[in-house]
Structure formats: structure tokens, C-alpha cells
Protein backbone atom coordinates (compact mmCIF):
# COMPACT_ATOMS: atom_id res chain seq x y z
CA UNK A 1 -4.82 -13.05 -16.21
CA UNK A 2 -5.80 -14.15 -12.68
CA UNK A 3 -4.93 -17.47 -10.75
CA UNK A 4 -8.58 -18.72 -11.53
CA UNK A 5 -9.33 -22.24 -13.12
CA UNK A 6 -12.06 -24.62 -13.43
CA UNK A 7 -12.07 -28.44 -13.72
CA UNK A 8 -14.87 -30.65 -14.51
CA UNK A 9 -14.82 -34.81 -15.06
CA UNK A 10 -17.61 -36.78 -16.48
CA UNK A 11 -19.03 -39.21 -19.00
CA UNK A 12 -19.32 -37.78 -22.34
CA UNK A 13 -23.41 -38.24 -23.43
CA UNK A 14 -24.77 -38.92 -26.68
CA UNK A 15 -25.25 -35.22 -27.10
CA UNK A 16 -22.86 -33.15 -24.98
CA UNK A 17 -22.50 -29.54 -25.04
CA UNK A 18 -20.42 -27.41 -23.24
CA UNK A 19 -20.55 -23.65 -22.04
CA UNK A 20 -17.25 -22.01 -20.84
CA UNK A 21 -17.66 -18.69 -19.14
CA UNK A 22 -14.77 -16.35 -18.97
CA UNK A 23 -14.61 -12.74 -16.82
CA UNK A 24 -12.14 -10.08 -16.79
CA UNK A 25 -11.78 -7.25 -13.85
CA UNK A 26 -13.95 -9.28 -11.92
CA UNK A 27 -14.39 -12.16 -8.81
CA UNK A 28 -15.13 -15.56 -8.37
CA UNK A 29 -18.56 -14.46 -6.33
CA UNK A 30 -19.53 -13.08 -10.33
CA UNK A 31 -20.91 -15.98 -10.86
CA UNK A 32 -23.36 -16.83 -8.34
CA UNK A 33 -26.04 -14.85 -9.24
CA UNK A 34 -26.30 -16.35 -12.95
CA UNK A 35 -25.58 -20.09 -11.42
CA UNK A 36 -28.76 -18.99 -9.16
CA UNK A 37 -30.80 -17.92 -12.27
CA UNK A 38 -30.06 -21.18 -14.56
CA UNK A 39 -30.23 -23.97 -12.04
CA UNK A 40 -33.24 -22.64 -9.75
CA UNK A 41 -34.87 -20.15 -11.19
CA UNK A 42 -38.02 -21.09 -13.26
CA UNK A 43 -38.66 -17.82 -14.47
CA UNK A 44 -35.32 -18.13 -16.17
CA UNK A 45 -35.21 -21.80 -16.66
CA UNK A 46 -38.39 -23.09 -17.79
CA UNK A 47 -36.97 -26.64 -17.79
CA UNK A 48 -37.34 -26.55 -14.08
CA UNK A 49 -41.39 -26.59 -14.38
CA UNK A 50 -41.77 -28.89 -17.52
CA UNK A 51 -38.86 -31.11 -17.72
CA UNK A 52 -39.09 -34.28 -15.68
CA UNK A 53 -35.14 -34.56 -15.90
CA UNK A 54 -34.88 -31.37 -13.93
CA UNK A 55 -38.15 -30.80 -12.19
CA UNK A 56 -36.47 -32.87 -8.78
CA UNK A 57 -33.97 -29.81 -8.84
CA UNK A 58 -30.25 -29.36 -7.71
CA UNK A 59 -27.48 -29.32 -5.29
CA UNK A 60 -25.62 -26.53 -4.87
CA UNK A 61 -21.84 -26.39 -3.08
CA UNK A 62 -21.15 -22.98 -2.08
CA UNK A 63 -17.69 -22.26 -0.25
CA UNK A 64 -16.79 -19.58 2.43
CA UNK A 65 -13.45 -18.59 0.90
CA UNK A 66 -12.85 -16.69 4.31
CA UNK A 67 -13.18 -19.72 6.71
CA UNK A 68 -12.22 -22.31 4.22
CA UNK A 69 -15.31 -24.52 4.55
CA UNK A 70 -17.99 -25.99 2.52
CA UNK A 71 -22.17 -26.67 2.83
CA UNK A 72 -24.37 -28.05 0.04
CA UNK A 73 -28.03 -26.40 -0.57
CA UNK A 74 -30.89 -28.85 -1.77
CA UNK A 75 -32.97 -27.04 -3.92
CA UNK A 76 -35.94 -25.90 -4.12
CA UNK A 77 -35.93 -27.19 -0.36
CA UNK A 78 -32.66 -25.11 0.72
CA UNK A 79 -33.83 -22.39 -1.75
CA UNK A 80 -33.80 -19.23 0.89
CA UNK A 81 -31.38 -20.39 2.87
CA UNK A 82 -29.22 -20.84 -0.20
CA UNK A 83 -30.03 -17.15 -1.40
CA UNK A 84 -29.40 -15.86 2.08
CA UNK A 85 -25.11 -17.34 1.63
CA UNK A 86 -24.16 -16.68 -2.35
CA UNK A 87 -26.05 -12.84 -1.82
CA UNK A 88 -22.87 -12.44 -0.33
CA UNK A 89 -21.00 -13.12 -3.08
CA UNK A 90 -16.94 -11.45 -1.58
CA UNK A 91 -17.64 -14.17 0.62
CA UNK A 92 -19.75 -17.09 -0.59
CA UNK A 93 -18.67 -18.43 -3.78
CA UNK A 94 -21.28 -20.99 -5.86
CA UNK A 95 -18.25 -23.60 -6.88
CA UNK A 96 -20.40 -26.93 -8.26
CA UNK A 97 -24.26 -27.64 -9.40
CA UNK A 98 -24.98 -31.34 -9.41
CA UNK A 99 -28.22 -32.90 -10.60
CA UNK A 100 -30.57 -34.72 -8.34
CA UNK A 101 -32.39 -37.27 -10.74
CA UNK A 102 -29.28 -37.81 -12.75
CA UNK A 103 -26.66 -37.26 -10.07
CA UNK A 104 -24.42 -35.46 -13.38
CA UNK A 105 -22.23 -32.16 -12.06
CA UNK A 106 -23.34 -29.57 -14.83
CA UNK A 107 -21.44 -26.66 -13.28
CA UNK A 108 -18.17 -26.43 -12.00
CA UNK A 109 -16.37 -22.60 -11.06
CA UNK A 110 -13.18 -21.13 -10.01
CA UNK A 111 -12.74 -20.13 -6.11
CA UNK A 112 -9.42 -18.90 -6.14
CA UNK A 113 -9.16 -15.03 -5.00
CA UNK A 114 -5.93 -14.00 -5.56
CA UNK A 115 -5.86 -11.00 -2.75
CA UNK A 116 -6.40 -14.18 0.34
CA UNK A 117 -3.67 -15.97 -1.47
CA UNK A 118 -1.45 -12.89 -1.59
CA UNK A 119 -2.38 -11.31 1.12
CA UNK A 120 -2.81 -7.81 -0.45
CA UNK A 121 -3.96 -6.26 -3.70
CA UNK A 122 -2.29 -7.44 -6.58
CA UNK A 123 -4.95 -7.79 -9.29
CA UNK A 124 -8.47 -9.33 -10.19
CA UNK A 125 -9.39 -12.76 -10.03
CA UNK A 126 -10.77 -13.17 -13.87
CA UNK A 127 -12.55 -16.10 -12.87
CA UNK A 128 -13.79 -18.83 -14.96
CA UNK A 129 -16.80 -21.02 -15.01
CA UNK A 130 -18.14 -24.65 -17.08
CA UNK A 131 -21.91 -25.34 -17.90
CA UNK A 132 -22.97 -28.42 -19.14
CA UNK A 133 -26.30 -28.21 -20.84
CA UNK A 134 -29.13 -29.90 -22.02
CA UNK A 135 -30.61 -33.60 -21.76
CA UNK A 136 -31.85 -32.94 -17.88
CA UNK A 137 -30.07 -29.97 -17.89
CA UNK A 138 -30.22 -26.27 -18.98
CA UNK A 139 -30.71 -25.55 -22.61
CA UNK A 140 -28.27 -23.62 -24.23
CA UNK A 141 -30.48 -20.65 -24.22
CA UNK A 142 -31.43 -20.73 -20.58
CA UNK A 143 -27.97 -20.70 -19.28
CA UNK A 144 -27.49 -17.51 -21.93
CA UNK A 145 -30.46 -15.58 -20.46
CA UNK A 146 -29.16 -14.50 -16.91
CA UNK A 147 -25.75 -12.27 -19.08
CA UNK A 148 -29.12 -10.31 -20.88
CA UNK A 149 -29.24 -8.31 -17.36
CA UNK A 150 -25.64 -6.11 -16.90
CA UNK A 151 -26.11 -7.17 -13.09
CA UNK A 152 -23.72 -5.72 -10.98
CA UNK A 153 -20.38 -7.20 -9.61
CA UNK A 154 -17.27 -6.21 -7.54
CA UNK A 155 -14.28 -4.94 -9.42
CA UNK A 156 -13.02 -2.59 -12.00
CA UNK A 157 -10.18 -0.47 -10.95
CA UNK A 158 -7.78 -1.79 -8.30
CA UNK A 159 -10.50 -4.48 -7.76
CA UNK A 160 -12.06 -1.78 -5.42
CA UNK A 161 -15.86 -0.58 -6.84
CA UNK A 162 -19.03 -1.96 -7.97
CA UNK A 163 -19.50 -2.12 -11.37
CA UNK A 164 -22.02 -3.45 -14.32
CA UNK A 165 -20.86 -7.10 -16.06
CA UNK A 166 -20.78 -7.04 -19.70
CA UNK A 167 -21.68 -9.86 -22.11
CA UNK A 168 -19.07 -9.15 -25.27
CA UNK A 169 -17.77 -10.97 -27.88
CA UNK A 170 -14.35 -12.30 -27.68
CA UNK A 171 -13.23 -9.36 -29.59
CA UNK A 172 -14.09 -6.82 -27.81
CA UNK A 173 -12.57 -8.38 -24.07
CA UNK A 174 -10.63 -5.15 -23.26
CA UNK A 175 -11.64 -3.28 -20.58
CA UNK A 176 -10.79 -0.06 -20.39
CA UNK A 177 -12.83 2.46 -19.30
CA UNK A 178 -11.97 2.76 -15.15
CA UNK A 179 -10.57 -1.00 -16.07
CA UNK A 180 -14.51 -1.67 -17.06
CA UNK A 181 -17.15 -2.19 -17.22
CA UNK A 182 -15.69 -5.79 -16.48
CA UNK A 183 -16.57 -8.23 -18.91
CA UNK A 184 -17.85 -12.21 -19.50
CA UNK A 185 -17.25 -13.90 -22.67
CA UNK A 186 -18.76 -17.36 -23.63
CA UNK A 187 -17.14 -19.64 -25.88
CA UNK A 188 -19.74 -22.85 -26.80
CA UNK A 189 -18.66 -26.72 -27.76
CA UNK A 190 -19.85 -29.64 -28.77
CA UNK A 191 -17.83 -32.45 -27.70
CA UNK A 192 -18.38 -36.07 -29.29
CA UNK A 193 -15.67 -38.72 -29.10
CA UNK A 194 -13.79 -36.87 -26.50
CA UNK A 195 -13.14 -34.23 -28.83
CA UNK A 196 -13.90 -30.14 -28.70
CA UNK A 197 -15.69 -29.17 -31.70
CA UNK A 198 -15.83 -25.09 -31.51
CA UNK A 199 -15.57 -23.02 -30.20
CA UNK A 200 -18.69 -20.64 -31.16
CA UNK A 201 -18.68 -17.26 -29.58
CA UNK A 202 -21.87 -17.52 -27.64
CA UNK A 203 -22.21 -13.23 -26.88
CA UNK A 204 -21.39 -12.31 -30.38
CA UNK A 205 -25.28 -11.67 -31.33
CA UNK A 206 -26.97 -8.52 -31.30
CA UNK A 207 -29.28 -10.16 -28.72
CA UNK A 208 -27.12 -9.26 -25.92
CA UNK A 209 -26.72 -5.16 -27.21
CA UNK A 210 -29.07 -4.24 -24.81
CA UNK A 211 -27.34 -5.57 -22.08
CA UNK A 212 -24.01 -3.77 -23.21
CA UNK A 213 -25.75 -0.27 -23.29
CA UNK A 214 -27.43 -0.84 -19.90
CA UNK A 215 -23.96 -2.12 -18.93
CA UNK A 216 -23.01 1.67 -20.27
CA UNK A 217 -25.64 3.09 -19.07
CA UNK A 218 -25.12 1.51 -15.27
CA UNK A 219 -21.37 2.66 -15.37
CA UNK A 220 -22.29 5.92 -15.88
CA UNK A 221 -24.53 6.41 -12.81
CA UNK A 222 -21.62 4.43 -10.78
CA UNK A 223 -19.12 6.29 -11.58
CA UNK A 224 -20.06 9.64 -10.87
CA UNK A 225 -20.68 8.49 -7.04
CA UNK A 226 -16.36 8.96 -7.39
CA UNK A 227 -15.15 7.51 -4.28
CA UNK A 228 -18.51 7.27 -2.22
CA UNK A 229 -20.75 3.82 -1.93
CA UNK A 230 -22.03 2.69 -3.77
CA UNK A 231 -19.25 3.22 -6.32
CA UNK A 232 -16.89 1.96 -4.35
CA UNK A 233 -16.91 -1.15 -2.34
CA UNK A 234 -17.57 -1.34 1.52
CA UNK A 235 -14.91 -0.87 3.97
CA UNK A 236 -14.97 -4.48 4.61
CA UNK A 237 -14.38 -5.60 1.29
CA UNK A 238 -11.42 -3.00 1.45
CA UNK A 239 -9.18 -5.14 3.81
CA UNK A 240 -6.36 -5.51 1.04
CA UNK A 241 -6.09 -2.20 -0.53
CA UNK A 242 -4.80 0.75 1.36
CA UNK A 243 -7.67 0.78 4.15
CA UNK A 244 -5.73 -1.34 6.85
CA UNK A 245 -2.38 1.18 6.15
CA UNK A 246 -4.65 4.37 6.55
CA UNK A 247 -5.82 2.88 9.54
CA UNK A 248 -2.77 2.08 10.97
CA UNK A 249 -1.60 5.67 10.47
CA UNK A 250 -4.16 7.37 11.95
CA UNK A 251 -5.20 5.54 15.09
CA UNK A 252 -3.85 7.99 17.29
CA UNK A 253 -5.82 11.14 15.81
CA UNK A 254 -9.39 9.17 16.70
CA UNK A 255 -10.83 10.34 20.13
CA UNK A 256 -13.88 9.14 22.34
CA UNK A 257 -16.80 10.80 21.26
CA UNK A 258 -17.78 13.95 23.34
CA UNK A 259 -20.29 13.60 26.24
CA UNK A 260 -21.80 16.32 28.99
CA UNK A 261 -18.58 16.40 31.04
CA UNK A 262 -16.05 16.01 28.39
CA UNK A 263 -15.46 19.09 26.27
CA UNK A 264 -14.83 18.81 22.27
CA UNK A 265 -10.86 19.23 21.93
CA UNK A 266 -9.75 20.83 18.95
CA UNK A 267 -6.99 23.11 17.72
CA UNK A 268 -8.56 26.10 18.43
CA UNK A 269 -10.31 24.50 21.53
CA UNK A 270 -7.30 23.89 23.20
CA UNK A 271 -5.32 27.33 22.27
CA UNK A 272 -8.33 29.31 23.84
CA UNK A 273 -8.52 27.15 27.21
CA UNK A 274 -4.29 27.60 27.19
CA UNK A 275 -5.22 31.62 26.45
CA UNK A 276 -7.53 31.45 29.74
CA UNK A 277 -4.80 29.55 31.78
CA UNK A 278 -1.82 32.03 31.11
CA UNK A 279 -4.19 34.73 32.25
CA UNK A 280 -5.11 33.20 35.01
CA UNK A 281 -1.53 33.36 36.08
């Protein structure tokens, strides 16, 4: 289990409901592209179009874990700008969605990533995310429909490759193949009077088995790139596995590329021009 956790405070409604969205052998950036697809995405949420409650549109706070600062989007205004951030999702992390006509935070996510807080590789983040929905926000089945695409994420083994997110039920949470395909359960409440009623496993429906055999189906291709991109990450989201150690070690072996006047030295290079020398003599 990773360091990541979620809070959310607000005003219970007449009719409160409650999505909470948990991954395994993934990071915090997971997120962002579903977050995208629920709360600004009318093609996914048709509530954005024909809702007057949402139809104004939302703020979203994304935070740049690496320089520890924060910038809100208004959308639809900020809507490229905010695409051009969270598409970077090692980096830019969605971590709240508020509403703009009702001024009610519907999302709240988990930012922690626990290789900046250790300062190496010790494990996935497993982060977490809450979804309110409904009543001038998402419907149950909006904030559902962005998991029916296995999109990819970073993760899987050592944390270190790109790999296909897949919707399970809580039962079936154990990655295992190449520590994947990483997974996202949802577990769904009601609350009323303060209280949890549920939870109801939200990805235990045969609507979402097309999702786990492209998730399948998407690890396969991956995987047999081995240890090429786009299998595995890119070198700079490699700073705390073994990359910085390798580099370390072999400094000293990398040489200025070779122009007109500077001849290619290499073992055998060097043994003939010593050959020529002691002849010479």
C-alpha cells in the first residue's frame, strides 16, 4: 500500500453519493485523464451540454509535484491550456474539481509520490481518488465511463514502464502479471445522515469486460517492446531507479563525438596507431 490519501469536507445534500477510486501499481498523475473526461468533456459527460447546474463548468487545481506549486484552470475557458499541464501527468497531478455555479468541490485526489518523498525507488504510489456525483454534478454513470477505455498509465514493475489501467472488481485487485496490468477499483455510497451506506462494487459488471481484455490485449503489445520505449518509461521519468547510478559509473567511458580532425578512438584504434609508433622507432 502506498503513502496516498484523499480528504474531502462538505455539506451532506439531500441526495449525496459518493465514488471512491482506488489504484494499485500505479501514480497519482492516473487520474488526470479520467478527472479530464468527467468534469470537461461533453462527449463523456453529457451533463455539461444539458444541465444548467453544470453547463457554467469547473475549476480545476492541478499541482507540479516537482516545484511544489499550484495554478487553477477555468474551464471551458482554460480548457487547452489545462490539457497542455495534466498531459504530463509524472509531473502535473489533477488534485481538486470545484463547481462554478454551486461553488461544491466534487473531486478531491491524492498527490503524494512516494519516490520525491524517499528520494529513490521504493514502491508505487496506489493512489486514491473521491467523486461526488449528481445534483449539478456528474451522474454516476458519467464518472464510470472514462475506466471503459484501458488508457495507459505509468507503472507496473519497479514503477518503471507504461502500462494499460484495469477496471476490476474488488476481487480480483492482484496484480500480477509484470506487477500488472495495474488496476482501479470503485467502491460506491450513499451517505444520508452522515452515515456510509455501501459500499457497492461499482466495476463488478460485465460492462467493463471489454475494457479488461483491451487492458490484456494492450499489455501484450507493451510488453514485448522488453526494455525499449515505449514499454518502459523515459529516461527522465527514470531519475529514481538505477539510471542516475549507471550514470555515475560510466561518465568517464563517454567521449566528444568525432569530427574531421579528431580520429574515432577505440580499442583496436589505438593498438594499431601504438603498432605504427613502435615501428617508427
Amino acid at each position: 500500500m502506498g503513502p496516498g490519501y484523499a480528504e474531502l469536507e462538505f455539506t451532506e445534500r439531500p441526495s449525496e453519493t459518493v465514488l471512491c477510486f482506488l489504484a494499485d501499481k500505479t501514480e497519482p498523475g492516473a487520474w488526470n485523464l479520467p478527472l479530464f473526461r468527467m468534469f470537461a468533456d461533453p462527449f463523456t459527460t453529457a451533463g455539461l451540454v444539458i444541465d444548467a447546474k453544470m453547463h457554467a463548468g469547473f475549476q480545476f487545481e492541478v499541482y507540479d509535484l516537482y516545484q511544489e506549486k499550484r495554478i487553477v484552470f477555468d474551464c471551458p475557458a482554460d480548457m487547452y491550456d489545462l490539457l497542455m499541464y495534466i498531459g504530463a501527468p509524472a509531473r502535473y497531478v489533477l488534485h481538486s474539481v470545484t463547481s462554478k455555479t454551486s461553488a461544491e468541490q466534487a473531486v478531491a485526489t491524492s498527490t503524494q509520490r512516494l519516490s520525491l518523498i524517499a528520494g529513490r525507488y521504493v514502491g508505487k504510489d496506489d493512489p486514491v481518488m473521491i467523486v461526488r456525483c449528481q445534483s449539478g454534478l456528474p451522474a454516476v454513470g458519467e464518472a464510470l465511463e472514462p475506466f471503459a477505455l484501458a488508457y495507459t498509465v505509468a507503472g507496473s514493475m519497479r514503477g518503471s514502464h507504461h502500462a494499460p489501467l484495469m477496471p476490476v472488481a474488488a476481487g480480483q485487485a492482484h496484480p500480477s502479471r509484470f506487477d500488472g496490468p495495474p488496476r482501479v477499483v470503485c467502491l460506491g455510497f450513499q451517505i444520508s445522515g452522515g452515515r456510509l451506506i455501501g459500499p457497492r462494487d461499482m466495476f463488478d459488471d460485465p460492462a467493463f469486460d471489454r475494457a479488461r481484455a483491451q487492458a490484456n490485449e494492450v499489455m501484450d503489445y507493451l510488453r514485448r517492446h522488453g526494455p525499449f520505449e515505449p514499454h518502459r518509461l523515459g529516461l527522465d521519468e527514470l531519475e529514481y531507479t538505477t539510471m542516475p547510478a549507471l550514470e555515475d559509473r560510466l561518465s568517464d567511458r563517454w567521449q566528444p563525438l568525432p569530427t574531421a580532425a579528431t580520429p574515432v578512438t577505440t580499442p583496436a584504434a589505438a593498438a594499431e596507431r601504438h603498432a605504427a609508433a613502435a615501428g617508427r622507432r
